[in-house]
Protein backbone atom coordinates (compact mmCIF):
# COMPACT_ATOMS: atom_id res chain seq x y z
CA UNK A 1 2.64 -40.59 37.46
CA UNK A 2 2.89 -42.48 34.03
CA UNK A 3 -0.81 -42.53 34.06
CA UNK A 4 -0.36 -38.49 34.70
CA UNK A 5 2.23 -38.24 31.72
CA UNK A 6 0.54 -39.94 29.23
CA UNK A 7 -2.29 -37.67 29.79
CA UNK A 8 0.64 -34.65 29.38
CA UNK A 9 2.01 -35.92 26.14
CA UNK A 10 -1.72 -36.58 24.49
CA UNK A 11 -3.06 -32.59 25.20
CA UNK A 12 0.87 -31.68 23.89
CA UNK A 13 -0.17 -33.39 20.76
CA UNK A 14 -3.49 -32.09 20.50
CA UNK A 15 -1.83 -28.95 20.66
CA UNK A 16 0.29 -29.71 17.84
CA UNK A 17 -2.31 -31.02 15.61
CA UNK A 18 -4.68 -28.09 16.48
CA UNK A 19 -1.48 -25.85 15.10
CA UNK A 20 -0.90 -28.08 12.73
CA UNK A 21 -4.24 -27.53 10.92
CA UNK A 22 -4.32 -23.74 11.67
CA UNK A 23 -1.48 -23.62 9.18
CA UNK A 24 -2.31 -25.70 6.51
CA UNK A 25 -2.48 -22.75 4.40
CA UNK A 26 -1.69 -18.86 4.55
CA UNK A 27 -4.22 -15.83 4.01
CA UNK A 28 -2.57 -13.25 2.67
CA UNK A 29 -3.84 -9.77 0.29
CA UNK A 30 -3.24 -9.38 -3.43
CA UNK A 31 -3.08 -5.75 -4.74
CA UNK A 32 -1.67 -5.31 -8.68
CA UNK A 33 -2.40 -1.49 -8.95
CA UNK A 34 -1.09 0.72 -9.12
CA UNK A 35 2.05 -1.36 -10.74
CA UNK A 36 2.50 -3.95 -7.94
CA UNK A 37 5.53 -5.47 -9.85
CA UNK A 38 6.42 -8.10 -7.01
CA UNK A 39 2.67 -9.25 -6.23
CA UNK A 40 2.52 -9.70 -9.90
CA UNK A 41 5.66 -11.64 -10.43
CA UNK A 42 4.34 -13.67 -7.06
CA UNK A 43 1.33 -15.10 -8.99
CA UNK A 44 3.17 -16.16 -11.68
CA UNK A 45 6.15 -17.50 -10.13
CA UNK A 46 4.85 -18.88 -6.52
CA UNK A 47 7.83 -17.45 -4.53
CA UNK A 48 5.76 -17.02 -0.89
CA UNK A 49 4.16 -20.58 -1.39
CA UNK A 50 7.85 -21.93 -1.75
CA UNK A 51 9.05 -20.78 0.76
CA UNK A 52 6.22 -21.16 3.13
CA UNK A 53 6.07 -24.78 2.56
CA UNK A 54 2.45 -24.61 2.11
CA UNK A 55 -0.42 -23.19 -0.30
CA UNK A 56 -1.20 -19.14 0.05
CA UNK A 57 -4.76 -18.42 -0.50
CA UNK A 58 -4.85 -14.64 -1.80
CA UNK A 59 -7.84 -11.93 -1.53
CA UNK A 60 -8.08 -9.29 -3.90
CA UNK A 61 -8.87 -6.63 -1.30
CA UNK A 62 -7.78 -2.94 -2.24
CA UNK A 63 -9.40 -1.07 0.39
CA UNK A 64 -6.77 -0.50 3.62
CA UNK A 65 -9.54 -0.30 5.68
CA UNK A 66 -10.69 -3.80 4.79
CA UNK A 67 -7.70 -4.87 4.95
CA UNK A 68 -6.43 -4.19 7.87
CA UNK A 69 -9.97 -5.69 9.29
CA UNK A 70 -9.19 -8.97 7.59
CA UNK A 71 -6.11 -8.58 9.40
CA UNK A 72 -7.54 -8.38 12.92
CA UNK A 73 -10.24 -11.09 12.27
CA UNK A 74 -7.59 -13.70 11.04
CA UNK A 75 -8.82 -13.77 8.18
CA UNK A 76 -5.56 -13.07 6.62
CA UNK A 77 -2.27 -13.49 8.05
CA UNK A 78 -0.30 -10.71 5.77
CA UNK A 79 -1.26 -7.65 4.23
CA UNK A 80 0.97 -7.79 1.18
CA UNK A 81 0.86 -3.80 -0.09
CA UNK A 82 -0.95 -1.76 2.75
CA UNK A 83 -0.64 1.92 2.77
CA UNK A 84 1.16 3.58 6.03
CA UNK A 85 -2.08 5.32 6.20
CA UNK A 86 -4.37 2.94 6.77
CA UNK A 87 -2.28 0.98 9.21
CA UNK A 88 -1.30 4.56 11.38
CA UNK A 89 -5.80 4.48 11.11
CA UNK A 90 -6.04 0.77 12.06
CA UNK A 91 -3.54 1.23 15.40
CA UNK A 92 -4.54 4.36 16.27
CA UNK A 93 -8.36 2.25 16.86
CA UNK A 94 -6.41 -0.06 18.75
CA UNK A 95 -5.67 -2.89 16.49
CA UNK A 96 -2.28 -4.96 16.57
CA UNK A 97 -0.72 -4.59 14.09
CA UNK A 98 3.34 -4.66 12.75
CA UNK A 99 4.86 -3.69 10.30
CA UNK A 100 7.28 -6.09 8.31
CA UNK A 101 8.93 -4.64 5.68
CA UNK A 102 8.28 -1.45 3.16
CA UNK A 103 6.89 -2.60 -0.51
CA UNK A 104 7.55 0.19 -2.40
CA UNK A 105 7.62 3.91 -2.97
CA UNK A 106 6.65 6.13 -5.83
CA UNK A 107 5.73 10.10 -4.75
CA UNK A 108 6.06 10.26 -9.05
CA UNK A 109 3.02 8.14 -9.48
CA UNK A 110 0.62 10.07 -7.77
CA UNK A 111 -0.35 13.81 -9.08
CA UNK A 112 -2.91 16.34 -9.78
CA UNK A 113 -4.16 16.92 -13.12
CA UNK A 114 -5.88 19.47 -14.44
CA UNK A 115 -7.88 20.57 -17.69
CA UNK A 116 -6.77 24.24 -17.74
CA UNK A 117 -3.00 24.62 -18.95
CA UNK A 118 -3.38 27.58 -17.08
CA UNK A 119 -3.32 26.23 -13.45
CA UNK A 120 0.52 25.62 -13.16
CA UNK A 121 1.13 25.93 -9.23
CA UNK A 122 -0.93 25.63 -6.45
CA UNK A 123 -2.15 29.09 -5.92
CA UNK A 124 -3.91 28.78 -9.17
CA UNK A 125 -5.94 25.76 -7.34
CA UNK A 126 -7.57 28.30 -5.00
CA UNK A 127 -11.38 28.09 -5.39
CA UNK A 128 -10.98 25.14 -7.60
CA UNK A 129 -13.49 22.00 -7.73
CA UNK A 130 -11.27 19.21 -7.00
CA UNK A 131 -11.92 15.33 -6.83
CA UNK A 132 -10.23 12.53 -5.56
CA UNK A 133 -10.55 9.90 -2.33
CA UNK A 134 -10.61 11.29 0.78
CA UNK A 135 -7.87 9.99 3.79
CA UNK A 136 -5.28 8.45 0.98
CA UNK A 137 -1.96 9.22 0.02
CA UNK A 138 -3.33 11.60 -2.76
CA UNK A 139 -5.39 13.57 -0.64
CA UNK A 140 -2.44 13.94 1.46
CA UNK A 141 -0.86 15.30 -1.52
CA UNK A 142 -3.31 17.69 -2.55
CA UNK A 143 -2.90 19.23 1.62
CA UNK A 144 1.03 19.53 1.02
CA UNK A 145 1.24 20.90 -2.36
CA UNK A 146 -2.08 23.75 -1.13
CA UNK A 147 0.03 24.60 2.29
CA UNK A 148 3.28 25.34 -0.37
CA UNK A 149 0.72 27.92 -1.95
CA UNK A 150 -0.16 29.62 1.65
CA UNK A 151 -3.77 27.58 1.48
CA UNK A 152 -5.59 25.08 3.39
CA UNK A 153 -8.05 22.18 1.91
CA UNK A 154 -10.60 24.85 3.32
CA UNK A 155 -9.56 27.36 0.27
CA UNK A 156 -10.33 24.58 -2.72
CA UNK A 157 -13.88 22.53 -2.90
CA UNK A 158 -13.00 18.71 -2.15
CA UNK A 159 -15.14 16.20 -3.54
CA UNK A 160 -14.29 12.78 -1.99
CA UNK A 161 -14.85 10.14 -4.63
CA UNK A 162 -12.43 6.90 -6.27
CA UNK A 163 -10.11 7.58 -9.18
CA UNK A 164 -11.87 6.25 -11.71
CA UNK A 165 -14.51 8.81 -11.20
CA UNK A 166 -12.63 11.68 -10.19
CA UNK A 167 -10.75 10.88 -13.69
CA UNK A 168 -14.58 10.75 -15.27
CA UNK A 169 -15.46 14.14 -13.32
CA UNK A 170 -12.32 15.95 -15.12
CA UNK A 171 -12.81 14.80 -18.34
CA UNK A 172 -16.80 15.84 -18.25
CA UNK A 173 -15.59 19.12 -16.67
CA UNK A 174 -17.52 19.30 -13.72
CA UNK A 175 -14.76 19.35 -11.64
CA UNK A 176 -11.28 21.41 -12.03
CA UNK A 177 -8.80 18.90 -10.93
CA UNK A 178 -8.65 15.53 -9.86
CA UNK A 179 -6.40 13.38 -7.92
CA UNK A 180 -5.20 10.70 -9.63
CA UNK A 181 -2.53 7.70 -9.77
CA UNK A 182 -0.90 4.63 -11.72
CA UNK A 183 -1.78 3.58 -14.84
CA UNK A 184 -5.15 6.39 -14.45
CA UNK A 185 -2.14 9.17 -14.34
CA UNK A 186 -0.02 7.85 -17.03
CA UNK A 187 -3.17 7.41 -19.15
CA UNK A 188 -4.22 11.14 -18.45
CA UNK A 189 -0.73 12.66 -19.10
CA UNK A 190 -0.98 10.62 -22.58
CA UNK A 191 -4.11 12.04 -22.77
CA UNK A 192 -2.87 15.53 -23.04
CA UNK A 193 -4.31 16.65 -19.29
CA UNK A 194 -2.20 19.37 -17.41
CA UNK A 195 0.29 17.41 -14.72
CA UNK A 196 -0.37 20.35 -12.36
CA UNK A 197 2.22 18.48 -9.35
CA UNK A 198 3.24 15.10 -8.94
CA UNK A 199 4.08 13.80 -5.14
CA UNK A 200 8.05 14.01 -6.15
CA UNK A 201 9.47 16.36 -3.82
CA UNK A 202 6.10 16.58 -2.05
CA UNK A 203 5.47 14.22 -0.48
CA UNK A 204 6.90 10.93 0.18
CA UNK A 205 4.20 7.68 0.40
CA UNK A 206 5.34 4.62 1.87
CA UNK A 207 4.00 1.28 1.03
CA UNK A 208 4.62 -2.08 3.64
CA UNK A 209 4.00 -5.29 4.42
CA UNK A 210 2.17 -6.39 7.51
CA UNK A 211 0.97 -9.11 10.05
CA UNK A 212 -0.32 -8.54 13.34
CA UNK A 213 1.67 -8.67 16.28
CA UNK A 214 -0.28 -11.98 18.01
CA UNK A 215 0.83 -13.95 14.42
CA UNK A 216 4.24 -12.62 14.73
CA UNK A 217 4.73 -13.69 18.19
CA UNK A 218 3.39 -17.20 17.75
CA UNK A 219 4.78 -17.73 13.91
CA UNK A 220 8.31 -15.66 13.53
CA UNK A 221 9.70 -18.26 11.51
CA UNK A 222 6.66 -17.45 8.32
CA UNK A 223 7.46 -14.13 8.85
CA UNK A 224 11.02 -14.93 8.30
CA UNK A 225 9.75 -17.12 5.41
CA UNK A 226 7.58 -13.86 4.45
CA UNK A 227 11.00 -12.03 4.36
CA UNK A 228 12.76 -14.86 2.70
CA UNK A 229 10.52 -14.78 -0.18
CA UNK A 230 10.28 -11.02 -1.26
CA UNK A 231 13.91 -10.08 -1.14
CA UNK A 232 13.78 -13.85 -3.81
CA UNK A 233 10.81 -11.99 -6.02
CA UNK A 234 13.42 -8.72 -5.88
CA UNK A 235 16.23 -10.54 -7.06
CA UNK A 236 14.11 -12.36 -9.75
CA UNK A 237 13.14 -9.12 -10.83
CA UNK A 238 16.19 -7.65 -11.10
CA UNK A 239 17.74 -10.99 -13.30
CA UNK A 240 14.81 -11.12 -15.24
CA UNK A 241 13.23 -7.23 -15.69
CA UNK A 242 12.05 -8.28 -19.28
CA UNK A 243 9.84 -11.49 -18.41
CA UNK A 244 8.91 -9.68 -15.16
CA UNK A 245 7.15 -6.28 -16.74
CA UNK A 246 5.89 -9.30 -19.35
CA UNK A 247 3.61 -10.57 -16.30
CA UNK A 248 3.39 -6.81 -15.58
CA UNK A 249 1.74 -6.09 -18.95
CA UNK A 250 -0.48 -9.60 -18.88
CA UNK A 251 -1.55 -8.89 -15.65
CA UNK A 252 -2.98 -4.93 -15.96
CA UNK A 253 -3.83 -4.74 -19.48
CA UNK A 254 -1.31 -2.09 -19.48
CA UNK A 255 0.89 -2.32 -22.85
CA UNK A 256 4.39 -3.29 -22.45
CA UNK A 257 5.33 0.48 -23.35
CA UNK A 258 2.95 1.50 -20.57
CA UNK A 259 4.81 -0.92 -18.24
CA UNK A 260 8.35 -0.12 -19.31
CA UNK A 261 7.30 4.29 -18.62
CA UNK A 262 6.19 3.22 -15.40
CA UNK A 263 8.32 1.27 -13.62
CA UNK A 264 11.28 3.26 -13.27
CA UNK A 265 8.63 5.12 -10.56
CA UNK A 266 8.81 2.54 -8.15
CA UNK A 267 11.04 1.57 -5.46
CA UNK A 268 10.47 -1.55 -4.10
CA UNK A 269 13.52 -1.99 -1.77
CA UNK A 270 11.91 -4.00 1.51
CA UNK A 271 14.30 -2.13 3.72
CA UNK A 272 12.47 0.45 6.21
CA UNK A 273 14.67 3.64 6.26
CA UNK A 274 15.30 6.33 8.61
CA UNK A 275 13.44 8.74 5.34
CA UNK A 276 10.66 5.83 5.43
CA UNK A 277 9.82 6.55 9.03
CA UNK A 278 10.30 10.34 8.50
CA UNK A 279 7.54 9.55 5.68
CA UNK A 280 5.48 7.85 7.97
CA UNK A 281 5.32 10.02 10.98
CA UNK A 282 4.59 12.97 8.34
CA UNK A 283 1.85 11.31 6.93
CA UNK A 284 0.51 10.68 10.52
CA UNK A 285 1.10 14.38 11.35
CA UNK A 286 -1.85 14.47 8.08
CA UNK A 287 -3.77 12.63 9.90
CA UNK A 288 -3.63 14.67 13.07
CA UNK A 289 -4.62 17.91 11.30
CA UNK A 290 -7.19 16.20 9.19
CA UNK A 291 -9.19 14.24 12.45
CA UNK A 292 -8.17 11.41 11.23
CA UNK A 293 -6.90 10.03 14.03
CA UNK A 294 -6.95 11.67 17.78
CA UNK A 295 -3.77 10.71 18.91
CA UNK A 296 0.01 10.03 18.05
CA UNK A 297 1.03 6.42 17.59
CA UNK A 298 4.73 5.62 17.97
CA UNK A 299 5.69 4.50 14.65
CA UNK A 300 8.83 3.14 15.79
CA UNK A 301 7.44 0.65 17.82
CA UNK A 302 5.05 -0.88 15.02
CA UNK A 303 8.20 -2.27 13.16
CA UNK A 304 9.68 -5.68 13.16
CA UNK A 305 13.40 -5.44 13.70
C-alpha cells in the first residue's frame, strides 16, 4: 500500500511538473491596426505579463483566419483583437472556441470612399467597380449599405483585394470605390476622397477576445488573469489618455493629431452587450446569405459568463 502510494504521489507530481512547464509562458496575438489603443498601451506597459505571473510571447498575426488556426493548434492561448467574423467562420468548421470579452467597436472607422463627389448614396454605387477584402467587416458593410439602396452585391462589380490596394486601385482610378478603414480612411478623407457611408448607423462590428474552450476549462484562473489585466490597461487609459495616444502615435507612425481624430471612434468597453450579440448574430446572418458559412451557430453559447 505505501509502496502503491508512493507510486500515486510521484505520477501526481509528474503531472504537476508537466503543467508546470506547459505554462511557463503565454501565446497570445498582437494586432495595432486599425488603432488598437489597449494592445498598444500593453507593449509598453506589460499589464497581461503582470498579472499572469509569467512572460507573454506575442505574434503579430492580422489575418482571423490564421488566427483562429493558431488558436486550435495551441499555438496561442488568446486571440487578443479577433473579429466576430472570423470566429462565427472558425466554429461554424467546428473549432472550439469562446469568446472572453468584446475589445472594441467602431462602425465610424470603416467606410466607402469614392472619387466621384457625385456618388452620395448607395443607389449611385449601382454598376460601380468596387474594391475591398472579401468576408470582413467592410464587405459586410458594403452588403448593408447596397440592400438600403434596393441592390444586392450582384448589382456592383466586387473586386476582393487588401486595403492597401483597394486604396491604390481608387487613387489610379481603375476602380470606383473602395472599402477602406483606420488610419487608410482617415488618410483618404484628408486626402479629399468622397466619404460615400461610414458603418455608423449601418452596421455595427464587434471586436473580442478569445481562448478556446479546452484552455478555458483547464486554466480559468489566466482567463480571469486575462480579464484582470484589460479592464487595468482601460483604467490606465482612461488616467493617462495623453501618454497612452503618445504610445498610440510611436507605435503606428500615425501623428499625434491623427491619433487624437481617431480615437474618439473606438469603444473599447470589455463588456459583451445584449446590442453586441444583436451585432454578432447580424453579422452571422451575412454570412448565411453570403455562403460563408452553412449553418447557424448559437452565439450565445460561445461566451464566457
Amino acid at each position: 500500500m505505501r509502496k502503491f502510494f508512493k507510486i500515486l504521489c510521484a505520477a501526481s507530481l509528474l503531472c504537476l511538473v508537466a503543467n508546470a512547464s506547459e505554462l511557463d509562458k503565454i501565446g497570445m496575438t498582437y494586432v495595432k491596426s486599425p488603432l488598437n489603443v489597449p494592445s498598444i498601451v500593453d507593449k509598453f506597459k506589460g499589464f497581461y505579463a503582470k498579472s499572469f505571473g509569467m512572460p507573454v510571447e506575442y505574434s503579430e498575426i492580422t489575418s482571423g483566419a490564421k488566427q483562429t488556426q493558431a488558436l486550435a493548434s495551441n499555438s496561442l492561448q488568446f486571440l487578443n483583437c479577433v473579429g466576430g467574423t472570423s470566429v462565427i467562420l472558425a466554429v461554424a468548421n467546428k473549432a472550439d472556441i469562446k469568446i472572453i470579452s468584446a475589445y472594441s467597436r467602431a462602425p465610424e472607422a470603416f467606410a466607402i470612399f469614392a472619387k466621384d463627389k457625385g456618388i452620395k448614396t448607395a443607389k449611385d454605387l449601382k454598376g460601380k467597380k468596387i474594391a475591398g477584402p472579401k468576408g470582413t467587416i467592410l464587405n459586410e458593410l458594403l452588403v448593408r449599405y447596397l440592400a438600403l439602396g434596393g441592390l444586392g452585391i450582384n448589382d456592383v462589380e466586387f473586386v476582393s483585394m487588401g486595403i492597401p490596394a483597394a486604396q491604390a486601385a481608387l487613387e489610379n482610378g481603375s476602380v470606383d470605390a473602395a472599402l477602406l478603414a483606420g488610419p487608410t480612411a482617415y488618410n483618404a478623407k484628408k486626402s479629399g476622397l468622397n466619404v460615400v457611408t461610414t458603418g455608423e448607423g449601418v452596421i455595427t462590428p464587434v471586436i473580442v477576445t478569445a481562448t478556446s474552450g479546452e484552455f478555458y476549462k483547464k486554466h480559468k484562473y489566466l482567463v480571469e488573469k486575462f480579464k484582470k489585466a484589460q479592464d487595468e490597461i482601460l483604467a490606465f487609459m482612461k488616467a493617462n489618455e495623453e501618454e497612452a495616444l503618445k504610445f498610440t502615435a510611436e507605435e503606428t507612425g500615425l501623428s499625434i493629431e491623427a491619433v487624437k481624430s481617431m480615437y474618439p471612434q473606438y469603444d473599447f468597453s470589455p463588456k459583451i452587450t445584449a446590442d453586441d450579440i444583436k451585432a454578432l448574430e447580424a453579422t452571422q446572418e451575412f454570412m448565411l446569405e453570403s455562403k460563408m458559412i452553412e449553418q447557424k451557430v448559437d452565439i450565445k453559447s460561445l461566451l464566457i459568463d
